[in-house]
PDB file of N, CA and C in Angstrom:
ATOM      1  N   UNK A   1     -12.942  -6.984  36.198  1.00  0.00           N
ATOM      2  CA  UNK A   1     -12.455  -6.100  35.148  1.00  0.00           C
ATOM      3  C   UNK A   1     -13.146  -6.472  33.840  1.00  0.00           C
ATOM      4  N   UNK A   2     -13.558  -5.489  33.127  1.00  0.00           N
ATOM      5  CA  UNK A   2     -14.102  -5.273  31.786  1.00  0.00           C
ATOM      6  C   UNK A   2     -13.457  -5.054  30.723  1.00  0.00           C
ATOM      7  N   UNK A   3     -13.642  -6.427  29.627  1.00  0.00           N
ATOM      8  CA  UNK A   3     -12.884  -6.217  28.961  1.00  0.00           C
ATOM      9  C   UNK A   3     -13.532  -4.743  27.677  1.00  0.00           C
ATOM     10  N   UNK A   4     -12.646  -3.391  27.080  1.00  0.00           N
ATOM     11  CA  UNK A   4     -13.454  -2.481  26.020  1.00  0.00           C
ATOM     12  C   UNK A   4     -14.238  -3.650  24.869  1.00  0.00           C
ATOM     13  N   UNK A   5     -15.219  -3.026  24.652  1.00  0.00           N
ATOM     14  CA  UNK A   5     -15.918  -3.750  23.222  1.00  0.00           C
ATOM     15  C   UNK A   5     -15.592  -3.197  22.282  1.00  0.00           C
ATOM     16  N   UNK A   6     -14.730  -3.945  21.275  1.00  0.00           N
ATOM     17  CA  UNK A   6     -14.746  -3.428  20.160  1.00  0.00           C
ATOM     18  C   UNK A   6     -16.070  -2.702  18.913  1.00  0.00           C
ATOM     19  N   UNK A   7     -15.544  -1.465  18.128  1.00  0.00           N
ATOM     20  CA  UNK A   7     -16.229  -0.661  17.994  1.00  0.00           C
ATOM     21  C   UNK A   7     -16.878  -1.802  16.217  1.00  0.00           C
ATOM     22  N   UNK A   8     -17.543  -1.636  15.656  1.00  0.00           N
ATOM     23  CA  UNK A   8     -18.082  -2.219  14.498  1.00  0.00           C
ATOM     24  C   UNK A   8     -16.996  -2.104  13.599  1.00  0.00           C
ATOM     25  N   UNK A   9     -16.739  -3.163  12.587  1.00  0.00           N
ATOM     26  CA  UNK A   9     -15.396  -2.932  11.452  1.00  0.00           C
ATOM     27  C   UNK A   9     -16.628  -1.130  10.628  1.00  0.00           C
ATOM     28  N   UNK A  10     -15.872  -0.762  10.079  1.00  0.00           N
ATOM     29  CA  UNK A  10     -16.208   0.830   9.130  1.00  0.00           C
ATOM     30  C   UNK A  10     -16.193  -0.073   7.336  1.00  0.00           C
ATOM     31  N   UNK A  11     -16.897   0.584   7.025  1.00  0.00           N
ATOM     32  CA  UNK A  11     -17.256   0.164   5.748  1.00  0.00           C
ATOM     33  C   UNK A  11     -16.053   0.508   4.651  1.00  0.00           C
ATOM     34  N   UNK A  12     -15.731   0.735   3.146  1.00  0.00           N
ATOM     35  CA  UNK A  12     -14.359   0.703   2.806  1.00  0.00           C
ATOM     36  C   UNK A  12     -13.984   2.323   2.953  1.00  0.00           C
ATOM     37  N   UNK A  13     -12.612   2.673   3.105  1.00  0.00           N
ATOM     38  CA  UNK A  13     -12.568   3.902   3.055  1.00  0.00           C
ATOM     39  C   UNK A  13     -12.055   4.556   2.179  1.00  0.00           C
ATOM     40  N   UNK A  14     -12.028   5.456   1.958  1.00  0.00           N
ATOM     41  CA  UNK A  14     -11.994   6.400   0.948  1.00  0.00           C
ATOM     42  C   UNK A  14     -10.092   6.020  -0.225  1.00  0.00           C
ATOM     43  N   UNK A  15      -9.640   6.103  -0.658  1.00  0.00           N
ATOM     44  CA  UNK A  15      -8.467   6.126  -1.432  1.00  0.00           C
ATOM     45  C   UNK A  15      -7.452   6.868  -0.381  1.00  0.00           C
ATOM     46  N   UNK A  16      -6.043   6.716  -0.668  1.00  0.00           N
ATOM     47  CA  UNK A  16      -5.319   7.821  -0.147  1.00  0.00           C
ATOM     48  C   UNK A  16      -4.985   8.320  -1.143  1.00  0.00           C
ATOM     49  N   UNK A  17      -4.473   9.554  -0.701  1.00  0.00           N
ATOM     50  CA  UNK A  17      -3.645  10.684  -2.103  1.00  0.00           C
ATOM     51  C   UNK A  17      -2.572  10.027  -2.371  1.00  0.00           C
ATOM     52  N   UNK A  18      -2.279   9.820  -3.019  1.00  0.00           N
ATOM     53  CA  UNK A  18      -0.900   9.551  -4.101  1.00  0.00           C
ATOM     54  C   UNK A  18       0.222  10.650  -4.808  1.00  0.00           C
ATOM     55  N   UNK A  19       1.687  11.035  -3.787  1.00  0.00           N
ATOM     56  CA  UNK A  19       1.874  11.717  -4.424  1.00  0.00           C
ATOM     57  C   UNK A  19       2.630  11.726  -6.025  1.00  0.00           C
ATOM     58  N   UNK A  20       2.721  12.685  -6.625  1.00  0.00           N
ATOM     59  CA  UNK A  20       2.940  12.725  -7.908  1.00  0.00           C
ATOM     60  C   UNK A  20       4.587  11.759  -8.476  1.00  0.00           C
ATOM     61  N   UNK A  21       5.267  11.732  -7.630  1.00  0.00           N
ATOM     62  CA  UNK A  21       6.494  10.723  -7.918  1.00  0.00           C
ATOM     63  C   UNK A  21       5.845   9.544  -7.614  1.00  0.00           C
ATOM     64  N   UNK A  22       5.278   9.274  -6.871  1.00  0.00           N
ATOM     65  CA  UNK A  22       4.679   7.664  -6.491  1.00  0.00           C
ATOM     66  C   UNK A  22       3.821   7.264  -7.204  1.00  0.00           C
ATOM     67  N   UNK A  23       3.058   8.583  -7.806  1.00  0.00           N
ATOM     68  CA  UNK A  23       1.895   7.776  -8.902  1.00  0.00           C
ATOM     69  C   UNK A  23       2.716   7.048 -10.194  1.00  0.00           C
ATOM     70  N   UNK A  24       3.860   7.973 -10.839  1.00  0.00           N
ATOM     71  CA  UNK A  24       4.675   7.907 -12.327  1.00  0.00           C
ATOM     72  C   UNK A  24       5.339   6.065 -11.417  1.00  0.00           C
ATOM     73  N   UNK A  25       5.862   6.366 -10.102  1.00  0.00           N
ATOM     74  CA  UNK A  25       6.525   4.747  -9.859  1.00  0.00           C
ATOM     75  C   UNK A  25       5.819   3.889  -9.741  1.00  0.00           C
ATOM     76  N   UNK A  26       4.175   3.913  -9.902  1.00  0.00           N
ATOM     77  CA  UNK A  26       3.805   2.916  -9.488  1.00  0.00           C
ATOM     78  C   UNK A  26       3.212   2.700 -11.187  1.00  0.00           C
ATOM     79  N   UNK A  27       2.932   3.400 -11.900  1.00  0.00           N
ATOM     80  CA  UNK A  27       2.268   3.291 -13.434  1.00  0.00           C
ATOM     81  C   UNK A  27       4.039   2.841 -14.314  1.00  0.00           C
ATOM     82  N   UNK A  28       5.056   3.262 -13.764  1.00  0.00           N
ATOM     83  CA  UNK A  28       6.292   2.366 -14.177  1.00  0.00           C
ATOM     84  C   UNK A  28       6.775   1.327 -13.768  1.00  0.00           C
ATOM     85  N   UNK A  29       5.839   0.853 -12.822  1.00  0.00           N
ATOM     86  CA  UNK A  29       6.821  -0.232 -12.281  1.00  0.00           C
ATOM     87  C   UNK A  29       6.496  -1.740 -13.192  1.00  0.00           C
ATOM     88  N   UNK A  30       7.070  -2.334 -12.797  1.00  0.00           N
ATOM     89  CA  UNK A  30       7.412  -4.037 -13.493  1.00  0.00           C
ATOM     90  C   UNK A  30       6.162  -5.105 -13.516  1.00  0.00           C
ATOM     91  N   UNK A  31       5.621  -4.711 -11.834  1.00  0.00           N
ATOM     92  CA  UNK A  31       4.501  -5.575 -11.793  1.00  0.00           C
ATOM     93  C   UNK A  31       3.575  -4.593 -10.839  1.00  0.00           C
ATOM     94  N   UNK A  32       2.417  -4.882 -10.454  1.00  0.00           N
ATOM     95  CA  UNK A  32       1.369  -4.703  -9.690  1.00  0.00           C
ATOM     96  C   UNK A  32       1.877  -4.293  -8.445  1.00  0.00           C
ATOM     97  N   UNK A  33       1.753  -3.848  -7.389  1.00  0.00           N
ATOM     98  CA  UNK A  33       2.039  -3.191  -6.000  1.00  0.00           C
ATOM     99  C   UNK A  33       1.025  -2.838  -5.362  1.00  0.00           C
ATOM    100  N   UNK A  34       1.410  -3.780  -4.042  1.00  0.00           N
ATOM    101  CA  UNK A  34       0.827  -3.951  -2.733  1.00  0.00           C
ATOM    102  C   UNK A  34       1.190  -2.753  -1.588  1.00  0.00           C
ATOM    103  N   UNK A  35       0.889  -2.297  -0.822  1.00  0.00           N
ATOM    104  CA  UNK A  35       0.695  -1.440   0.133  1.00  0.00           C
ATOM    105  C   UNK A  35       0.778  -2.463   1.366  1.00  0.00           C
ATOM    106  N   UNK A  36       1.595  -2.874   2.297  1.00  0.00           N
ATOM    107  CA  UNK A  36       1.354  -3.908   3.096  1.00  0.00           C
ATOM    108  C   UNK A  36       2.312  -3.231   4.408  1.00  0.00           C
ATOM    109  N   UNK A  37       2.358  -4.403   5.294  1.00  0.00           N
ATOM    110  CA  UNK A  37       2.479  -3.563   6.747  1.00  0.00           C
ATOM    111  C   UNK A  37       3.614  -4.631   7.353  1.00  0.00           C
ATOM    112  N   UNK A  38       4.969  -3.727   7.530  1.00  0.00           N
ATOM    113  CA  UNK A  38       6.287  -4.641   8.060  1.00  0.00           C
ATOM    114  C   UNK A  38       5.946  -3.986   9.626  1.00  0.00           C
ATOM    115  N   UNK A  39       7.358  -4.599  10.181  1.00  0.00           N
ATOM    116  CA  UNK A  39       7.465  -4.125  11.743  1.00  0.00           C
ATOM    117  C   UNK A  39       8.321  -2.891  11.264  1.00  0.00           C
ATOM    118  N   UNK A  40       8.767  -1.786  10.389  1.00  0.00           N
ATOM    119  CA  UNK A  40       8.949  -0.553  10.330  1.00  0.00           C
ATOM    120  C   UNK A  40       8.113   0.178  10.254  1.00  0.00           C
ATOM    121  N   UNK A  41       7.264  -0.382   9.667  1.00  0.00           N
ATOM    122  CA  UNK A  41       6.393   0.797   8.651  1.00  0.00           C
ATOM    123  C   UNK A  41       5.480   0.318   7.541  1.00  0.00           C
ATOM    124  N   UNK A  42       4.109   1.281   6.748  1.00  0.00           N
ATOM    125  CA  UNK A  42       3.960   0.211   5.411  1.00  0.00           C
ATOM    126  C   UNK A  42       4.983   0.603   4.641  1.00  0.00           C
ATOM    127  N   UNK A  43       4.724  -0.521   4.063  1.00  0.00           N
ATOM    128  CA  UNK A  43       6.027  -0.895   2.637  1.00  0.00           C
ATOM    129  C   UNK A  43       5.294  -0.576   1.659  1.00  0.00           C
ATOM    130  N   UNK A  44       5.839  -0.228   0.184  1.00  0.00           N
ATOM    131  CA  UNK A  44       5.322  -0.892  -0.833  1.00  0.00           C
ATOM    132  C   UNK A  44       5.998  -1.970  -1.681  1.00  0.00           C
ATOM    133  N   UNK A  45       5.289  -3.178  -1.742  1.00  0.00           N
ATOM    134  CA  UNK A  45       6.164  -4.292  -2.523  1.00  0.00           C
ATOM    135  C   UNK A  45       5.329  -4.569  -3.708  1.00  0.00           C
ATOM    136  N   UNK A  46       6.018  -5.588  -4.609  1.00  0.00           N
ATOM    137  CA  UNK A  46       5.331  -6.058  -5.904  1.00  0.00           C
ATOM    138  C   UNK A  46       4.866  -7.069  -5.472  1.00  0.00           C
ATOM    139  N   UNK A  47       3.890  -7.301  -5.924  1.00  0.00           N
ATOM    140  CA  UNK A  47       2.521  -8.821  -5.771  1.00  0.00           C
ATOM    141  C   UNK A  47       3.385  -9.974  -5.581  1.00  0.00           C
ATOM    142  N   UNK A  48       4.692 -10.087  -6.327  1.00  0.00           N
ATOM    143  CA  UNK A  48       5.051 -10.937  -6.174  1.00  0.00           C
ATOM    144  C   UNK A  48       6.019 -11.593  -4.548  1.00  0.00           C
ATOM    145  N   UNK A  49       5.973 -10.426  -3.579  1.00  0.00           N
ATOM    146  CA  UNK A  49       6.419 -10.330  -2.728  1.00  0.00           C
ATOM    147  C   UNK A  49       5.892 -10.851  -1.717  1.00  0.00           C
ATOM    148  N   UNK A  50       4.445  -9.981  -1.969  1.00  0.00           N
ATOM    149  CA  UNK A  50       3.406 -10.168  -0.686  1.00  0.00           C
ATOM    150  C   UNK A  50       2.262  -9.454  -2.019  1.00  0.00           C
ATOM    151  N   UNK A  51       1.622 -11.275  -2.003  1.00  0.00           N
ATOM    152  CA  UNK A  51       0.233 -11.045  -2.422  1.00  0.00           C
ATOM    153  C   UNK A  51      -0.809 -10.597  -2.324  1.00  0.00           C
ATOM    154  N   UNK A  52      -1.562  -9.772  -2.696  1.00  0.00           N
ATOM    155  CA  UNK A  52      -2.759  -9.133  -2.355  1.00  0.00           C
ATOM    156  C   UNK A  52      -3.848 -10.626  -2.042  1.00  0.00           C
ATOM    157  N   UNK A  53      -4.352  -9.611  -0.953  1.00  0.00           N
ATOM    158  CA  UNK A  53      -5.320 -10.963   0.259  1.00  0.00           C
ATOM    159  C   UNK A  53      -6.658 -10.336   0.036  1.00  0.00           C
ATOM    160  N   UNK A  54      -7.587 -10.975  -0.408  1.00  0.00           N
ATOM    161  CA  UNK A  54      -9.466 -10.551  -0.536  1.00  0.00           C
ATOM    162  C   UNK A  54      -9.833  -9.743   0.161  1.00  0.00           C
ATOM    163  N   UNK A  55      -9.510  -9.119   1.364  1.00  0.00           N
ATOM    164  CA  UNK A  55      -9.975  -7.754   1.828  1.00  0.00           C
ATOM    165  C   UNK A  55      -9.065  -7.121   1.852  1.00  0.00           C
ATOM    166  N   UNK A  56      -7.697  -6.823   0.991  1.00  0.00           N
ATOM    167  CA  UNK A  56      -7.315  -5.131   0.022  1.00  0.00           C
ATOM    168  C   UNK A  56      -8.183  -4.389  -0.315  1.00  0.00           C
ATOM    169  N   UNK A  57      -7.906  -3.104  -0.155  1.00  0.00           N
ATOM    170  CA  UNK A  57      -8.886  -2.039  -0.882  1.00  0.00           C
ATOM    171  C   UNK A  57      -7.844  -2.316  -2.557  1.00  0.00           C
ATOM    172  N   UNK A  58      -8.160  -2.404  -3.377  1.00  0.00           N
ATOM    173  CA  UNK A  58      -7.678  -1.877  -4.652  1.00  0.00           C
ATOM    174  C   UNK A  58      -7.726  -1.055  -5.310  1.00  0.00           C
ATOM    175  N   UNK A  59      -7.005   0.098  -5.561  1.00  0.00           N
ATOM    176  CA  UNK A  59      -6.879   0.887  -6.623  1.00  0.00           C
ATOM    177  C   UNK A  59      -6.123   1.065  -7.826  1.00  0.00           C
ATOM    178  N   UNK A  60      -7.215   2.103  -8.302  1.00  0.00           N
ATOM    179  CA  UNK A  60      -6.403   1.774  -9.773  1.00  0.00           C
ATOM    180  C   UNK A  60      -5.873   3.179 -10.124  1.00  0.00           C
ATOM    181  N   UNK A  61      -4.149   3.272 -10.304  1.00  0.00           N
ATOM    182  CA  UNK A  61      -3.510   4.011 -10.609  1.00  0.00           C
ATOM    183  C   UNK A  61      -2.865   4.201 -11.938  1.00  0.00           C
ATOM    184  N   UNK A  62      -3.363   4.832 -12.897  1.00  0.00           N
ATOM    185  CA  UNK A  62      -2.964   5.546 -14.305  1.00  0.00           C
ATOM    186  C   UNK A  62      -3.383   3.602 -14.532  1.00  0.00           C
ATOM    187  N   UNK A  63      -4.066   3.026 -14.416  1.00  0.00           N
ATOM    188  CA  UNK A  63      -4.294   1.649 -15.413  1.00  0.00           C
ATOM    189  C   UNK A  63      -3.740   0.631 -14.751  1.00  0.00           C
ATOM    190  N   UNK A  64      -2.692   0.732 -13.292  1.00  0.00           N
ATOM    191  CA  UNK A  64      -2.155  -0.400 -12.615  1.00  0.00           C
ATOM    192  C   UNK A  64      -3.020  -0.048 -11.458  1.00  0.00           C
ATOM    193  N   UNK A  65      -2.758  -1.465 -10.905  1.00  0.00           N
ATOM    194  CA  UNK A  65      -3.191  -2.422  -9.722  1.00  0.00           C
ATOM    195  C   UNK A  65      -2.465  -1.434  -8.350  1.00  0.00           C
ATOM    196  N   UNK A  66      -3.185  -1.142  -7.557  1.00  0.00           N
ATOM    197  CA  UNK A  66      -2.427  -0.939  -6.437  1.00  0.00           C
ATOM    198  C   UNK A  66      -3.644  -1.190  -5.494  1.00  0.00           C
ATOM    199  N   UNK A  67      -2.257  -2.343  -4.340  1.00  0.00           N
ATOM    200  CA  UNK A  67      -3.226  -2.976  -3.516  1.00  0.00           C
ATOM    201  C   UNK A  67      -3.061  -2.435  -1.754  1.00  0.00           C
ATOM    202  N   UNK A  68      -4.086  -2.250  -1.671  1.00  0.00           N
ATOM    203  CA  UNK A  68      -3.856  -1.783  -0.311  1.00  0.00           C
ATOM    204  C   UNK A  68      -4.410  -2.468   1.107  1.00  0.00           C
ATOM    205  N   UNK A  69      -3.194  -3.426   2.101  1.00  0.00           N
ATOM    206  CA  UNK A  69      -3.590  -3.980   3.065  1.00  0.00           C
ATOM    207  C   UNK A  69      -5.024  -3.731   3.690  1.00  0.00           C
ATOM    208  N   UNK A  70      -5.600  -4.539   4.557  1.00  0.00           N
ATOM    209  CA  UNK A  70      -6.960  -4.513   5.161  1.00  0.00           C
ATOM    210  C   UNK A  70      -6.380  -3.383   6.448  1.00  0.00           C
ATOM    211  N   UNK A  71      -5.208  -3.824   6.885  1.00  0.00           N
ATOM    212  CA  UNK A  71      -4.644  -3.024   7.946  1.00  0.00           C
ATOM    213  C   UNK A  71      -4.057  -1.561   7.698  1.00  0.00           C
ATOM    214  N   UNK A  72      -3.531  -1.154   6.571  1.00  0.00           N
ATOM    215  CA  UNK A  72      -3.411  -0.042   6.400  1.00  0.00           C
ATOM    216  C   UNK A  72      -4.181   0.945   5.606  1.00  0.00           C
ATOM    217  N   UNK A  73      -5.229   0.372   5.396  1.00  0.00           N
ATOM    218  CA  UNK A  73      -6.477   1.169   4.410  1.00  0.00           C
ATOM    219  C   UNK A  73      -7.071   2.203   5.014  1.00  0.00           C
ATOM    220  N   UNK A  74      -7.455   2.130   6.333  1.00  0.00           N
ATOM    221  CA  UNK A  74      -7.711   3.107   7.000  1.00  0.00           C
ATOM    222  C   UNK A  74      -7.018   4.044   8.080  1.00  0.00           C
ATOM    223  N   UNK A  75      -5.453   3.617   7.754  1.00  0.00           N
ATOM    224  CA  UNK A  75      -4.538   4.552   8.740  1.00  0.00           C
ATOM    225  C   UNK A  75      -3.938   5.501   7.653  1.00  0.00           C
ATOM    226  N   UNK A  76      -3.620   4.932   6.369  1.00  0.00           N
ATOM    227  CA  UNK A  76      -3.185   5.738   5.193  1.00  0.00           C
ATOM    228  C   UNK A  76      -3.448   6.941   5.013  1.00  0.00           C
ATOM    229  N   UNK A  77      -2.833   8.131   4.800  1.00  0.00           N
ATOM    230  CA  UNK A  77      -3.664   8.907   4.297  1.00  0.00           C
ATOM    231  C   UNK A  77      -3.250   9.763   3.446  1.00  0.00           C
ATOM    232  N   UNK A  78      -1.767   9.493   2.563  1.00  0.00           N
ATOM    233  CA  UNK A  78      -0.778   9.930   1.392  1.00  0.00           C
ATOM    234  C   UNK A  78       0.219   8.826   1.291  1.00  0.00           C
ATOM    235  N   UNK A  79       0.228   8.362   0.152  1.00  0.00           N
ATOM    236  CA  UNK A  79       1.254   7.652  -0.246  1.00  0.00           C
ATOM    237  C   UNK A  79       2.408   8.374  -0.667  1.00  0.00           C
ATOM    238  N   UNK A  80       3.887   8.297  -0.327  1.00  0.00           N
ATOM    239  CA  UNK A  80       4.444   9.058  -0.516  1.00  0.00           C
ATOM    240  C   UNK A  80       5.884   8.019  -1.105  1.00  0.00           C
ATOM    241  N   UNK A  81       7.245   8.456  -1.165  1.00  0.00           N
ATOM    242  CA  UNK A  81       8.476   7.711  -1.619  1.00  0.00           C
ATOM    243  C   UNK A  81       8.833   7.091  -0.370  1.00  0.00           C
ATOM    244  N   UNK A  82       8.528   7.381   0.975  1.00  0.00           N
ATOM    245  CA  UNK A  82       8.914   6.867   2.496  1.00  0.00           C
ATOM    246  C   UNK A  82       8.585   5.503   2.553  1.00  0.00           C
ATOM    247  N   UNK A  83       7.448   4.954   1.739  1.00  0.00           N
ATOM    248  CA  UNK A  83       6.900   3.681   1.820  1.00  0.00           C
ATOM    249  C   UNK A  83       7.742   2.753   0.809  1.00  0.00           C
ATOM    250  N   UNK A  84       8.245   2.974   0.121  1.00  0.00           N
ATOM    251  CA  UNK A  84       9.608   2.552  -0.759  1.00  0.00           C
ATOM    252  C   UNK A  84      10.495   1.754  -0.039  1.00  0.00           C
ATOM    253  N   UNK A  85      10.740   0.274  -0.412  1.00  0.00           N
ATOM    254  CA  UNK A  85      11.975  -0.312   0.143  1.00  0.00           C
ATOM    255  C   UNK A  85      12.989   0.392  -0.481  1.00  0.00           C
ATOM    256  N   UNK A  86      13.961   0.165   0.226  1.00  0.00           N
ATOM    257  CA  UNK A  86      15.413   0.982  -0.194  1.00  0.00           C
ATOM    258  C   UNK A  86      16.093   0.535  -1.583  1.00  0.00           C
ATOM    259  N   UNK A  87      16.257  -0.679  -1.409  1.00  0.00           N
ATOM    260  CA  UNK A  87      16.424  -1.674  -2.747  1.00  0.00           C
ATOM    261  C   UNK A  87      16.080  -0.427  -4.004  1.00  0.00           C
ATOM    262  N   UNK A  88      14.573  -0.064  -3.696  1.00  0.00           N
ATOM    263  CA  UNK A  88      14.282   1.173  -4.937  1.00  0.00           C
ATOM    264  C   UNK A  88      14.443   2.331  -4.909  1.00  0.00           C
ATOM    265  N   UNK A  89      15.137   2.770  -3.729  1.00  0.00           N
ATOM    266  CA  UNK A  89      15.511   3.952  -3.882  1.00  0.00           C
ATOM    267  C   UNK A  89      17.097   4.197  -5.007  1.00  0.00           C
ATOM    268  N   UNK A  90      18.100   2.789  -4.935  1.00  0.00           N
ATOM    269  CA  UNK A  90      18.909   2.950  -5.746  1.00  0.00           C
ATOM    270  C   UNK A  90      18.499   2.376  -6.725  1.00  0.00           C
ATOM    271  N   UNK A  91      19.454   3.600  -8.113  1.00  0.00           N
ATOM    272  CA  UNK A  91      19.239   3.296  -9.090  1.00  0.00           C
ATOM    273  C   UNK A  91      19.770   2.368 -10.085  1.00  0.00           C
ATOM    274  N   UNK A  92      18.918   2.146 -11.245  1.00  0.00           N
ATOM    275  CA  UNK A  92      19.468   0.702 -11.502  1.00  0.00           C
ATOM    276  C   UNK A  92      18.930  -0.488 -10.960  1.00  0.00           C
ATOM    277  N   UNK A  93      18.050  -0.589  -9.654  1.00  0.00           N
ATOM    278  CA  UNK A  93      17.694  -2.070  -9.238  1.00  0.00           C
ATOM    279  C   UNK A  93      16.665  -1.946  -8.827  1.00  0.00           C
ATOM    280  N   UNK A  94      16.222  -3.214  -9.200  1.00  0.00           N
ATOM    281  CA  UNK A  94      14.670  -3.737  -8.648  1.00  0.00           C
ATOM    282  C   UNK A  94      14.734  -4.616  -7.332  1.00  0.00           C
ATOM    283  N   UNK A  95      13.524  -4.721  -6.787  1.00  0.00           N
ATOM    284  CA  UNK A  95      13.593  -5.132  -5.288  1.00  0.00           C
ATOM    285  C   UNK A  95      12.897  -6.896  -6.102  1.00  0.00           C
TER     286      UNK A  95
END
């Protein structure tokens, strides 16, 4: 039996769309935000959570940092409020 050969890593890819509530939460938020990958789903957390690691794609949203896992850079393809821990969905609190 043969093991498949993996295909070549792809060079960086393109940004995802950002939608328009996620862009204003991420240019309001407290600190910098990571794009990173739980056993639900990606998350988005603050740097201070889960640090951005040397192969993030980084973007830059309205003047902030947004970091995006090596693993979810190329499955992404809209950032939306779904990627939100819950913690921020209520109001009043920070995660």
């Amino acid at each position: 039996m043969t093991m498949p050969v993996k295909s070549p890593k792809k060079g960086p890819t393109a940004p995802p769309e950002i939608s328009p509530e996620m862009r204003e939460y991420i240019i309001k938020s407290f600190s910098e935000l990571r794009l990173c990958t739980t056993c639900e789903g990606p998350i988005l957390l603050p740097v201070r959570l889960s640090p951005p690691k040397p192969m993030d794609q980084k973007v830059d949203v309205g003047g902030r940092a947004l970091y995006i896992s090596a693993v979810q850079a190329p499955r992404i393809k809209r950032i939306d409020s779904s990627m939100l821990p819950r913690c921020a969905l209520r109001k009043g609190r920070k995660c």
